[in-house]
PDB file of N, CA and C in Angstrom:
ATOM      1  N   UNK A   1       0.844  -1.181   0.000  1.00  0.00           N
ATOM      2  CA  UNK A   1       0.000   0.000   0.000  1.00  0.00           C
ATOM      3  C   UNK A   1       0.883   1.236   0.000  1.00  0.00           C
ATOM      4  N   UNK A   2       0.828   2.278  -0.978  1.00  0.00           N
ATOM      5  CA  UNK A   2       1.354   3.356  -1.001  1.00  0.00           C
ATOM      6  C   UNK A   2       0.662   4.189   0.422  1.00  0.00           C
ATOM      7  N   UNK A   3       1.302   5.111   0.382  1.00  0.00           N
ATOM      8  CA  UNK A   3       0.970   6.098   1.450  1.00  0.00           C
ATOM      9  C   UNK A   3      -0.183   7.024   0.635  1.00  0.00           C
ATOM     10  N   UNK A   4      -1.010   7.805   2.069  1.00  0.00           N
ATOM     11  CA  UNK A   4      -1.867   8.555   1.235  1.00  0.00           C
ATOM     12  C   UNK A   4      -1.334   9.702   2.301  1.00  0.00           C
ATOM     13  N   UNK A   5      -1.831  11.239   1.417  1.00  0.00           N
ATOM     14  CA  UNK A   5      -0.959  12.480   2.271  1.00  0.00           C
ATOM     15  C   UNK A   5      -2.329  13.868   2.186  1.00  0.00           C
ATOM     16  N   UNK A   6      -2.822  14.235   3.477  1.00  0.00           N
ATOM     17  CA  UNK A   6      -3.937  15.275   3.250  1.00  0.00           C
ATOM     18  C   UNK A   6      -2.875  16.454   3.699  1.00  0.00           C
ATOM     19  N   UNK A   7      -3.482  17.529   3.535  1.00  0.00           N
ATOM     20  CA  UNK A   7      -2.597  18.712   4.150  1.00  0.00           C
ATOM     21  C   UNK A   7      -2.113  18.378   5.521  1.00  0.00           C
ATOM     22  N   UNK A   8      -2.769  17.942   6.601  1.00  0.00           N
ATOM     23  CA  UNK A   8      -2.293  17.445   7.836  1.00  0.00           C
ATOM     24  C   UNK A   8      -1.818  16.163   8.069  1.00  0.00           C
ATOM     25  N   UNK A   9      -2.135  14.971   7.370  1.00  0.00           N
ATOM     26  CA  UNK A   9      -1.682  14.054   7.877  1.00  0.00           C
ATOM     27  C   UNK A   9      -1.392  13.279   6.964  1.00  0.00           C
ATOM     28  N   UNK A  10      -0.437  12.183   7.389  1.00  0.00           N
ATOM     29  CA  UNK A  10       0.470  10.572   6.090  1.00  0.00           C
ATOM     30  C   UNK A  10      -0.585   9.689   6.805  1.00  0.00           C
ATOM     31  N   UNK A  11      -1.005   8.674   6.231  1.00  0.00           N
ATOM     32  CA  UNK A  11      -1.963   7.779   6.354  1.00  0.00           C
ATOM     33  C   UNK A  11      -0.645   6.635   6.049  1.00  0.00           C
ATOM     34  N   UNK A  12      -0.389   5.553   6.175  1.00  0.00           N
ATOM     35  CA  UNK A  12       0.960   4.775   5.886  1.00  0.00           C
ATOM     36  C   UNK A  12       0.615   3.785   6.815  1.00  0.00           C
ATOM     37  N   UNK A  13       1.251   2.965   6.348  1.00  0.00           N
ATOM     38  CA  UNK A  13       1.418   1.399   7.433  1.00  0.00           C
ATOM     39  C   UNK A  13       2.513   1.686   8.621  1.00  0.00           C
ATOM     40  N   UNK A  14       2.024   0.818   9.750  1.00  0.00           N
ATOM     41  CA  UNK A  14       3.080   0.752  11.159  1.00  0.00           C
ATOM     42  C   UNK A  14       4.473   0.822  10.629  1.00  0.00           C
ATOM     43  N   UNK A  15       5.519   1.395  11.426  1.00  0.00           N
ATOM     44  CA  UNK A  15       6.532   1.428  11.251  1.00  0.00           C
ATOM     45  C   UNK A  15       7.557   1.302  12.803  1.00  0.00           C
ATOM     46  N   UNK A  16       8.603   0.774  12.727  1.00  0.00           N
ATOM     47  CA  UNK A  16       9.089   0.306  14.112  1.00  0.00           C
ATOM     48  C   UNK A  16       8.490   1.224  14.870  1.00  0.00           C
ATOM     49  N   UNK A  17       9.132   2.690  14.559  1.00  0.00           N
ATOM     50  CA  UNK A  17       9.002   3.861  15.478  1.00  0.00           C
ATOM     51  C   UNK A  17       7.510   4.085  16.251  1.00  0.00           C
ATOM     52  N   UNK A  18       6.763   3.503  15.443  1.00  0.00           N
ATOM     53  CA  UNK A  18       5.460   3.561  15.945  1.00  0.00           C
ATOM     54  C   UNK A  18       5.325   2.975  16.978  1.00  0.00           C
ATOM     55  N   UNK A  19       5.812   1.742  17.889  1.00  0.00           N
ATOM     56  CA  UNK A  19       5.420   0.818  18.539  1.00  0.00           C
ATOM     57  C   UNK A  19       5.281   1.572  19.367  1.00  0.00           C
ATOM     58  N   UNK A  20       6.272   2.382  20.472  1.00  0.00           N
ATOM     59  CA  UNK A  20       5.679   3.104  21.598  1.00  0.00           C
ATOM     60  C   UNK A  20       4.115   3.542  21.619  1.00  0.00           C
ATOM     61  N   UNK A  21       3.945   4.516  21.071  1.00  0.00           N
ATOM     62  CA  UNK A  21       2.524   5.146  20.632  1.00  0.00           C
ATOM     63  C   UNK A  21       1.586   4.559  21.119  1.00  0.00           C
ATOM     64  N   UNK A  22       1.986   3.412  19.813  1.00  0.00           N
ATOM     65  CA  UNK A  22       1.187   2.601  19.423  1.00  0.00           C
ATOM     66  C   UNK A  22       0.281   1.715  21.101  1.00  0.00           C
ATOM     67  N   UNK A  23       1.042   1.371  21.657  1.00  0.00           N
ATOM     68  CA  UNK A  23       1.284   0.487  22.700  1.00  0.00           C
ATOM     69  C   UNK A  23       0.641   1.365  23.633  1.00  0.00           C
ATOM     70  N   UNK A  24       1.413   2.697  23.805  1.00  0.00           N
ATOM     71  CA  UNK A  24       0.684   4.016  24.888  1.00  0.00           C
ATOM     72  C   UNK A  24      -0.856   4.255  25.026  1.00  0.00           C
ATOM     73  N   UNK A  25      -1.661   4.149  23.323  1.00  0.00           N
ATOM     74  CA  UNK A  25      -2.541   4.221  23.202  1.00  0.00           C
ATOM     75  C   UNK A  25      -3.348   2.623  23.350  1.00  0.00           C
ATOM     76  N   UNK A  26      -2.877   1.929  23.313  1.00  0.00           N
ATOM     77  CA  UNK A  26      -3.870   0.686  23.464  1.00  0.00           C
ATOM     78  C   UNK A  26      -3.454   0.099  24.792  1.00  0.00           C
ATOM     79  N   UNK A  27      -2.852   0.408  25.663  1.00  0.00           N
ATOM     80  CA  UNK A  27      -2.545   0.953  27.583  1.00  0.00           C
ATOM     81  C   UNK A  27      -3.839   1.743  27.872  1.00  0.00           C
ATOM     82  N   UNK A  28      -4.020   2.697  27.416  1.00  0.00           N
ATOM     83  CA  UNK A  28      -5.043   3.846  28.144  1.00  0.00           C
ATOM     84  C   UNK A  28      -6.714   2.568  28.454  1.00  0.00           C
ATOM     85  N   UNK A  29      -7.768   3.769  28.945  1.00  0.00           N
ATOM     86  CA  UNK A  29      -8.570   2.973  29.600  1.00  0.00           C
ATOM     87  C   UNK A  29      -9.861   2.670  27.702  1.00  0.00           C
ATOM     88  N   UNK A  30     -10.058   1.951  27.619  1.00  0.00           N
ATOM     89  CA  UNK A  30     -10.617   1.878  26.835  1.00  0.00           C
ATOM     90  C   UNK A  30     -11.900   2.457  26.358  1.00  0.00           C
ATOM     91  N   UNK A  31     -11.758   3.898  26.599  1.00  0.00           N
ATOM     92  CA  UNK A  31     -13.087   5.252  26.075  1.00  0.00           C
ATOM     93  C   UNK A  31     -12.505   5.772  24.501  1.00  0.00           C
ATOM     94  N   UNK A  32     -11.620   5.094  23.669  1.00  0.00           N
ATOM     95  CA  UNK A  32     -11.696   5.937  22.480  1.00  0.00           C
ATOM     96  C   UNK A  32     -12.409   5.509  21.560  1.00  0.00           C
ATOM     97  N   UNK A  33     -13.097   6.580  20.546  1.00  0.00           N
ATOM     98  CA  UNK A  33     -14.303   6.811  19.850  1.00  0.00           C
ATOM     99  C   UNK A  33     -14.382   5.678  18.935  1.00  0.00           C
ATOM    100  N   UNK A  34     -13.434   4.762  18.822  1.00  0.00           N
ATOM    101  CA  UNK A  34     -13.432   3.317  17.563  1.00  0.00           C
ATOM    102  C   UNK A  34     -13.973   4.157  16.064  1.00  0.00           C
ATOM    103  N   UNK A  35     -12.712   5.187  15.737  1.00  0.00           N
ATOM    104  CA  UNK A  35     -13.011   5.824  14.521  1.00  0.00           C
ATOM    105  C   UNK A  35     -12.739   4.878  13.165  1.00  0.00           C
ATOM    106  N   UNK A  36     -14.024   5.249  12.798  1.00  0.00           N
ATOM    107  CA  UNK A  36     -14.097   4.188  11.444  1.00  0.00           C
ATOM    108  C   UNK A  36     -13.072   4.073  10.593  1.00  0.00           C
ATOM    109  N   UNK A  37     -13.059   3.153   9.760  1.00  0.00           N
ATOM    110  CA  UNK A  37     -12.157   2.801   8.913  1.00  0.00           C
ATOM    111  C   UNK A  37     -10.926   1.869   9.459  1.00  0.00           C
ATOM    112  N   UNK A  38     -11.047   1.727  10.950  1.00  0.00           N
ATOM    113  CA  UNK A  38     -10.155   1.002  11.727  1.00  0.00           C
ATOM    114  C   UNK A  38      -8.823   1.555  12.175  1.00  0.00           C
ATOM    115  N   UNK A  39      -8.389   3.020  12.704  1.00  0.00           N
ATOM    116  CA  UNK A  39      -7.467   3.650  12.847  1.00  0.00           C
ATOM    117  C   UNK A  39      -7.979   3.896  14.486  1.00  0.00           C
ATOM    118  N   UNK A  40      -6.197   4.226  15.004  1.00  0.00           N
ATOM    119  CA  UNK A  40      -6.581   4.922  16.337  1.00  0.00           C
ATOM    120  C   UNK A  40      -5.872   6.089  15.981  1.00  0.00           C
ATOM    121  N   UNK A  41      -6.621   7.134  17.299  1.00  0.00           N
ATOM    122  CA  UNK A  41      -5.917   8.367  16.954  1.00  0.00           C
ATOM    123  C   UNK A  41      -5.437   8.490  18.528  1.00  0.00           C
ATOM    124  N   UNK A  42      -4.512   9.331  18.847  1.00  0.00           N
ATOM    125  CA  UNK A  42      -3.809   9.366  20.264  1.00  0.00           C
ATOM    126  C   UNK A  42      -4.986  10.402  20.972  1.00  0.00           C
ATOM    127  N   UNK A  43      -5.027  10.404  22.249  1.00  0.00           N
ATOM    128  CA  UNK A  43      -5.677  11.389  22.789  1.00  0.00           C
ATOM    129  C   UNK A  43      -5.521  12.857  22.849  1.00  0.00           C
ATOM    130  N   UNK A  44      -4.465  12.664  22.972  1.00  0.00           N
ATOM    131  CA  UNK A  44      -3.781  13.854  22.815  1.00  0.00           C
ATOM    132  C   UNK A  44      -4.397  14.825  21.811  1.00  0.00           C
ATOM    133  N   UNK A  45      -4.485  13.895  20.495  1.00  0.00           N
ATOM    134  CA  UNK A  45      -4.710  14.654  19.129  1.00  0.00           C
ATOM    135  C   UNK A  45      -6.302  14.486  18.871  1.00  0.00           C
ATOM    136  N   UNK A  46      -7.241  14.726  19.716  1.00  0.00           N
ATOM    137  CA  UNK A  46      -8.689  14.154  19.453  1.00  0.00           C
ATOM    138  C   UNK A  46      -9.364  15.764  19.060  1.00  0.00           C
ATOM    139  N   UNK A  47     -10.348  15.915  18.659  1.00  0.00           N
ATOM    140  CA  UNK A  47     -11.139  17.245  18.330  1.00  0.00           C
ATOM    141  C   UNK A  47      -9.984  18.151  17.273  1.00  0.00           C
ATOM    142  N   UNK A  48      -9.511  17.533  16.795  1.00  0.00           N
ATOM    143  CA  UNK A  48      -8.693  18.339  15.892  1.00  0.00           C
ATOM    144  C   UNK A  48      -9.043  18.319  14.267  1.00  0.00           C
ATOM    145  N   UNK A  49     -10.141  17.190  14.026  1.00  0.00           N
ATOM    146  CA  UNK A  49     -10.429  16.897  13.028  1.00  0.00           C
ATOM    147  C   UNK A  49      -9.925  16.011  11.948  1.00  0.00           C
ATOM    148  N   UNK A  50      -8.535  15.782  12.857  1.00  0.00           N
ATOM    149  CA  UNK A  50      -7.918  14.196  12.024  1.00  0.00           C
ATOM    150  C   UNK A  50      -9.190  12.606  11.308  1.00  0.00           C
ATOM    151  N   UNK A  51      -9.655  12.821  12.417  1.00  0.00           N
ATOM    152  CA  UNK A  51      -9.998  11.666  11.973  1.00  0.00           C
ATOM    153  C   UNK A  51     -11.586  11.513  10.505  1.00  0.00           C
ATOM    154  N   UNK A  52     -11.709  12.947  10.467  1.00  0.00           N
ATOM    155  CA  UNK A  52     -12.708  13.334   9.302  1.00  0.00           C
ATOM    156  C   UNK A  52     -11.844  13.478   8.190  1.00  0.00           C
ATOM    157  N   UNK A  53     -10.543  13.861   8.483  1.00  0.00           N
ATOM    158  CA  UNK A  53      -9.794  14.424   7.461  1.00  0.00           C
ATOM    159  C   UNK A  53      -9.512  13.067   6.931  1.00  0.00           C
ATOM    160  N   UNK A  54      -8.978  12.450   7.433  1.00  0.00           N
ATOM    161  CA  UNK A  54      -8.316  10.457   6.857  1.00  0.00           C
ATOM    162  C   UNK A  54      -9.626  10.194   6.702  1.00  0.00           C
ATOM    163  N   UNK A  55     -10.625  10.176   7.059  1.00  0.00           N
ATOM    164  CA  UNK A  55     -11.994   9.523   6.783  1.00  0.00           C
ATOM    165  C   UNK A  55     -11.889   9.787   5.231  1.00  0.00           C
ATOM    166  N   UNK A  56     -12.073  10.948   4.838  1.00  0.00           N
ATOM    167  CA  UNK A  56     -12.547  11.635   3.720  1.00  0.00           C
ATOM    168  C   UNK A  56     -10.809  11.549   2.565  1.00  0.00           C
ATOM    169  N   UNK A  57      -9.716  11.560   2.826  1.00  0.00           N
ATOM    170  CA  UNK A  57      -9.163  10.995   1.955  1.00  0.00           C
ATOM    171  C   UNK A  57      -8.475   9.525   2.101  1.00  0.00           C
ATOM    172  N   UNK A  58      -9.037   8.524   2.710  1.00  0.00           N
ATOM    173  CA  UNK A  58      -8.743   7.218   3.038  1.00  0.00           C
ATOM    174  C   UNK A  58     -10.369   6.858   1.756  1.00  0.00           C
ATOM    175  N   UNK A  59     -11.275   7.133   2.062  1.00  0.00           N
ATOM    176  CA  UNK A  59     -12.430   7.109   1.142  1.00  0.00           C
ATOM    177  C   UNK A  59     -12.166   7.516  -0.483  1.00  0.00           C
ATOM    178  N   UNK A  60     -11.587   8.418  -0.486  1.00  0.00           N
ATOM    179  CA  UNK A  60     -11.052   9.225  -1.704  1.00  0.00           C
ATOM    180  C   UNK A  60     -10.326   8.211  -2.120  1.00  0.00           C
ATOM    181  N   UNK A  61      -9.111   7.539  -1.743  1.00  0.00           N
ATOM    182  CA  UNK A  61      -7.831   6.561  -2.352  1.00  0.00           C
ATOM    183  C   UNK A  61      -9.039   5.387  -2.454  1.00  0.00           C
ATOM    184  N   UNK A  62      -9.891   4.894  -1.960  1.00  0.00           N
ATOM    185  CA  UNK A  62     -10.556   3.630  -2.327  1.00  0.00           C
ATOM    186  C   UNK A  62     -11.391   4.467  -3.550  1.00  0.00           C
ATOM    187  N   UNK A  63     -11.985   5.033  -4.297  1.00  0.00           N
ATOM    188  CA  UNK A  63     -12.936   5.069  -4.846  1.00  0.00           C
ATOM    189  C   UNK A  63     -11.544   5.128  -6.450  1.00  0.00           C
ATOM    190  N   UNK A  64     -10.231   5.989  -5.661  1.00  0.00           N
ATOM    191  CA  UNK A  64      -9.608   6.341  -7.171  1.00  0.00           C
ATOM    192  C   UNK A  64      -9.112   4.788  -7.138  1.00  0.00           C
ATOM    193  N   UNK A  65      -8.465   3.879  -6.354  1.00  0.00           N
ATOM    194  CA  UNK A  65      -7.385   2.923  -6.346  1.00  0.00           C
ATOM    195  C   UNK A  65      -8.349   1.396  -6.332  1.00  0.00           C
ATOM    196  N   UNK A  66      -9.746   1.742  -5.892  1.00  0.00           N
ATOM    197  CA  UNK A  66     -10.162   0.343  -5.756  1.00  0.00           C
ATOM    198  C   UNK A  66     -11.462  -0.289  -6.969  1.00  0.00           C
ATOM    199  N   UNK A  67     -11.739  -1.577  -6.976  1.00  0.00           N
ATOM    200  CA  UNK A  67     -12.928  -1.603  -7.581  1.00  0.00           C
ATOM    201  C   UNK A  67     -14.141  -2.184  -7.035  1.00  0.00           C
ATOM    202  N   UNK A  68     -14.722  -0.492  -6.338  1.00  0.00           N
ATOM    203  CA  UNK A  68     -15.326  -1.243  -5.762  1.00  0.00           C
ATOM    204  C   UNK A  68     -16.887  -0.126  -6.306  1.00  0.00           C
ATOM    205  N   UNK A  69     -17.750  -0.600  -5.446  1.00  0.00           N
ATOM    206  CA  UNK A  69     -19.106   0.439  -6.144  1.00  0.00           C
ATOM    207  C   UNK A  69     -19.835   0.782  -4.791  1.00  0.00           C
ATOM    208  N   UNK A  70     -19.723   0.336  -3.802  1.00  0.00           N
ATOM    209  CA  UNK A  70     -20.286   1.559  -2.431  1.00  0.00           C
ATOM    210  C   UNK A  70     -19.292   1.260  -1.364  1.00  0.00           C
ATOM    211  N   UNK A  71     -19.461   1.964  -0.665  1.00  0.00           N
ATOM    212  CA  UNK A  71     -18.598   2.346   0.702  1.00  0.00           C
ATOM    213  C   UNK A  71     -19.573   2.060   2.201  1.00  0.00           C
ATOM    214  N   UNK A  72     -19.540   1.269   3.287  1.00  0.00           N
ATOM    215  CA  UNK A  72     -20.273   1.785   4.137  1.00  0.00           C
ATOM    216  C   UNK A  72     -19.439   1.861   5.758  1.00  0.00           C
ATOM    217  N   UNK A  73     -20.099   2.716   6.667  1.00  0.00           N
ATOM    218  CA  UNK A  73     -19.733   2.878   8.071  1.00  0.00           C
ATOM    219  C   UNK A  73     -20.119   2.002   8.605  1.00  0.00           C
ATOM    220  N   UNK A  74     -19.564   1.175   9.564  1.00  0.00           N
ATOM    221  CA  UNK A  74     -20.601   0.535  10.746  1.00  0.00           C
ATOM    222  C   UNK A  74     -19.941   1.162  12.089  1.00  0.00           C
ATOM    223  N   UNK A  75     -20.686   1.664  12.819  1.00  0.00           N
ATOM    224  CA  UNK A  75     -20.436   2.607  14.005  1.00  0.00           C
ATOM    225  C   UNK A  75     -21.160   1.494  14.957  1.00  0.00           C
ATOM    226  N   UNK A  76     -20.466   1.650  16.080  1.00  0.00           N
ATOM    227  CA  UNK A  76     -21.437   1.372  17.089  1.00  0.00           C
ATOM    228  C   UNK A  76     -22.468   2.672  17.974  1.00  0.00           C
ATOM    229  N   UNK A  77     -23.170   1.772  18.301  1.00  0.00           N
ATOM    230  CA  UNK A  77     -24.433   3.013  19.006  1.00  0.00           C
ATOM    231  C   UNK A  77     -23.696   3.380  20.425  1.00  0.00           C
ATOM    232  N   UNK A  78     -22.215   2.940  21.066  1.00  0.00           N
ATOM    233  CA  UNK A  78     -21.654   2.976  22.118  1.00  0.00           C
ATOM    234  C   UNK A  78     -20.989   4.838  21.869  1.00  0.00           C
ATOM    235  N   UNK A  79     -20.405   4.722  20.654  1.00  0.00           N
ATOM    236  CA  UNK A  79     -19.764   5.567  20.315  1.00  0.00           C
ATOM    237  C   UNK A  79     -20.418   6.448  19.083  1.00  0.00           C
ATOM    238  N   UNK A  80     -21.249   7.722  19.677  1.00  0.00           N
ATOM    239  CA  UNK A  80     -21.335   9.057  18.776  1.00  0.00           C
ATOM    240  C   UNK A  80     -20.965   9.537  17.753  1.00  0.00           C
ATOM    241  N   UNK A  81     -19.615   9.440  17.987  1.00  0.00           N
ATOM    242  CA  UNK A  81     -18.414  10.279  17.259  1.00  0.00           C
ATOM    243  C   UNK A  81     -18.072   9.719  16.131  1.00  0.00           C
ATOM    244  N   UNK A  82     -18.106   8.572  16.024  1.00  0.00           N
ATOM    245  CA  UNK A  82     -18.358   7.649  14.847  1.00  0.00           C
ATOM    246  C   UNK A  82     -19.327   7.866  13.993  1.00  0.00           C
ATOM    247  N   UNK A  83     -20.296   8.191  14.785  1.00  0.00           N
ATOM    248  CA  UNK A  83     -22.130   8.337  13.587  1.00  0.00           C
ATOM    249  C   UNK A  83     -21.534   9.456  13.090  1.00  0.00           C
ATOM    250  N   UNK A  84     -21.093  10.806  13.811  1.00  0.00           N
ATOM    251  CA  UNK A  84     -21.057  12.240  13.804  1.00  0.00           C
ATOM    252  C   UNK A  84     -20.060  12.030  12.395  1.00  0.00           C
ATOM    253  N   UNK A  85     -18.773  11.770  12.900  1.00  0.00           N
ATOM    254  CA  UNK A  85     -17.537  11.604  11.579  1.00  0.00           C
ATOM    255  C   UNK A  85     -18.363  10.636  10.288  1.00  0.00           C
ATOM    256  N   UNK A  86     -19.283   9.903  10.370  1.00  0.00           N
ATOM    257  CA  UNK A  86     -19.707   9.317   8.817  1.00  0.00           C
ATOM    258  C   UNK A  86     -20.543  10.207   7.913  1.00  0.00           C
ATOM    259  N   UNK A  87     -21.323  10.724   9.435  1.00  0.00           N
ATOM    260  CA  UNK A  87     -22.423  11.865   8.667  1.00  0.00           C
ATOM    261  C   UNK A  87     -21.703  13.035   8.417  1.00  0.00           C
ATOM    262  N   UNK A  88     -20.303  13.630   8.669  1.00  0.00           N
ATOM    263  CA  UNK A  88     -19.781  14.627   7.936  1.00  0.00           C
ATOM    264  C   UNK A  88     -19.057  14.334   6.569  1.00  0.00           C
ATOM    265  N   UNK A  89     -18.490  13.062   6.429  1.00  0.00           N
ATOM    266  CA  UNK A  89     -17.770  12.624   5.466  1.00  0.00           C
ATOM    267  C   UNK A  89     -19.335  12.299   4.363  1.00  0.00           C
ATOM    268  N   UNK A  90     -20.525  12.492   4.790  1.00  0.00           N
ATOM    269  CA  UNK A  90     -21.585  12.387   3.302  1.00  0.00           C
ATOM    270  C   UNK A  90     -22.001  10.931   3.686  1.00  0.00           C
ATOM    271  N   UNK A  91     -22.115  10.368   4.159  1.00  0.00           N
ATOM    272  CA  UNK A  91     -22.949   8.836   4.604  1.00  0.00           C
ATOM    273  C   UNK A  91     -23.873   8.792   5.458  1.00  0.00           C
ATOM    274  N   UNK A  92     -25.163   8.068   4.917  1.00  0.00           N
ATOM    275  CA  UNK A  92     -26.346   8.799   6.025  1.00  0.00           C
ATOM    276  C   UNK A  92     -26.767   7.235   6.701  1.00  0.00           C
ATOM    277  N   UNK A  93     -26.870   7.685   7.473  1.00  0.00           N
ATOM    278  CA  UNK A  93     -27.643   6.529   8.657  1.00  0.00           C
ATOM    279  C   UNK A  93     -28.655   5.833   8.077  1.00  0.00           C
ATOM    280  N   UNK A  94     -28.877   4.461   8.169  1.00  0.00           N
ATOM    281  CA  UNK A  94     -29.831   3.872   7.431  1.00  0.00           C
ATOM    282  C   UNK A  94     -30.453   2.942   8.259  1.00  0.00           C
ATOM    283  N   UNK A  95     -29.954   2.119   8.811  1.00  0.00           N
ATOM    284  CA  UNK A  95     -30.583   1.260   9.862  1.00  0.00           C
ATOM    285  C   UNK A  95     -29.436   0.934  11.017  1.00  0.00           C
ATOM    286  N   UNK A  96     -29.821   0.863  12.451  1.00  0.00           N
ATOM    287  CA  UNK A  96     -29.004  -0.131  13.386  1.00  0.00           C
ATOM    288  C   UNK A  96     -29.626  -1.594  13.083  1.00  0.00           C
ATOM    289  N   UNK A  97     -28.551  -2.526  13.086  1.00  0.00           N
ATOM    290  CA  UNK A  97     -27.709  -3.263  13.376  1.00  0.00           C
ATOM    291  C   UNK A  97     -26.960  -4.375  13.779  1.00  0.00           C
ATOM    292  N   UNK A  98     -26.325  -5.583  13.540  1.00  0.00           N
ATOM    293  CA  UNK A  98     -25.345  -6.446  14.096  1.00  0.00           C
ATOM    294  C   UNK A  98     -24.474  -6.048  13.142  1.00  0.00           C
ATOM    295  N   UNK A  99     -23.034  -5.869  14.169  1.00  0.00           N
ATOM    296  CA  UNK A  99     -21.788  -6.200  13.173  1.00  0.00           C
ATOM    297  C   UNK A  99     -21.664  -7.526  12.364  1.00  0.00           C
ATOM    298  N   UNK A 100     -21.163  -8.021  11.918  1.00  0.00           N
ATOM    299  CA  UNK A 100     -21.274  -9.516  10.591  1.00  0.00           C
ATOM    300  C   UNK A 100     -20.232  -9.624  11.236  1.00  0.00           C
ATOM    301  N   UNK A 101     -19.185  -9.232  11.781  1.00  0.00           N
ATOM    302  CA  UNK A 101     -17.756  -9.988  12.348  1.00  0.00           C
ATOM    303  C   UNK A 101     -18.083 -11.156  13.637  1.00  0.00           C
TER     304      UNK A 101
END
């Protein structure tokens, strides 16, 4: 997978350097928002709009790079911020729910 690059942020696969972080953030108590697309974001960096921003060009690289013909969110009803970030990125709520995993 190539990297993808918005004005603020590299979207890219783990890299050694990451492991601390990485590790720091999946230590903490388990309240973060489970932002779609399967990314964590640090606490630190929350309300900043990262995670709409990768929403919306992580979506963008699948529609130019993939073949595919729809896109969907599955949010849980635990977490808000999830519904909130799909419905800004243009995806509208349609029904709750079981995850299929």
């Amino acid at each position: 997978m190539r990297s993808v690059e918005t004005q603020r942020l590299l979207l890219r696969l783990p890299e050694v350097a990451d492991a601390e972080p990485f590790l720091e953030m999946h230590q903490a108590p388990n309240d973060w928002p489970g932002i779609d697309l399967g990314w964590l974001i640090h606490r630190s960096r929350w309300g900043n709009g990262f995670a709409t921003e990768a929403s919306r060009a992580a979506i963008a690289w699948s529609w130019r790079t993939g073949k595919i013909d729809h896109i969907i969110s599955l949010t849980s009803p635990d977490h808000p911020q999830s519904l909130r970030i799909a419905l800004k990125i243009g995806q509208q709520f349609e029904k709750p729910d079981v995850d299929p995993i």
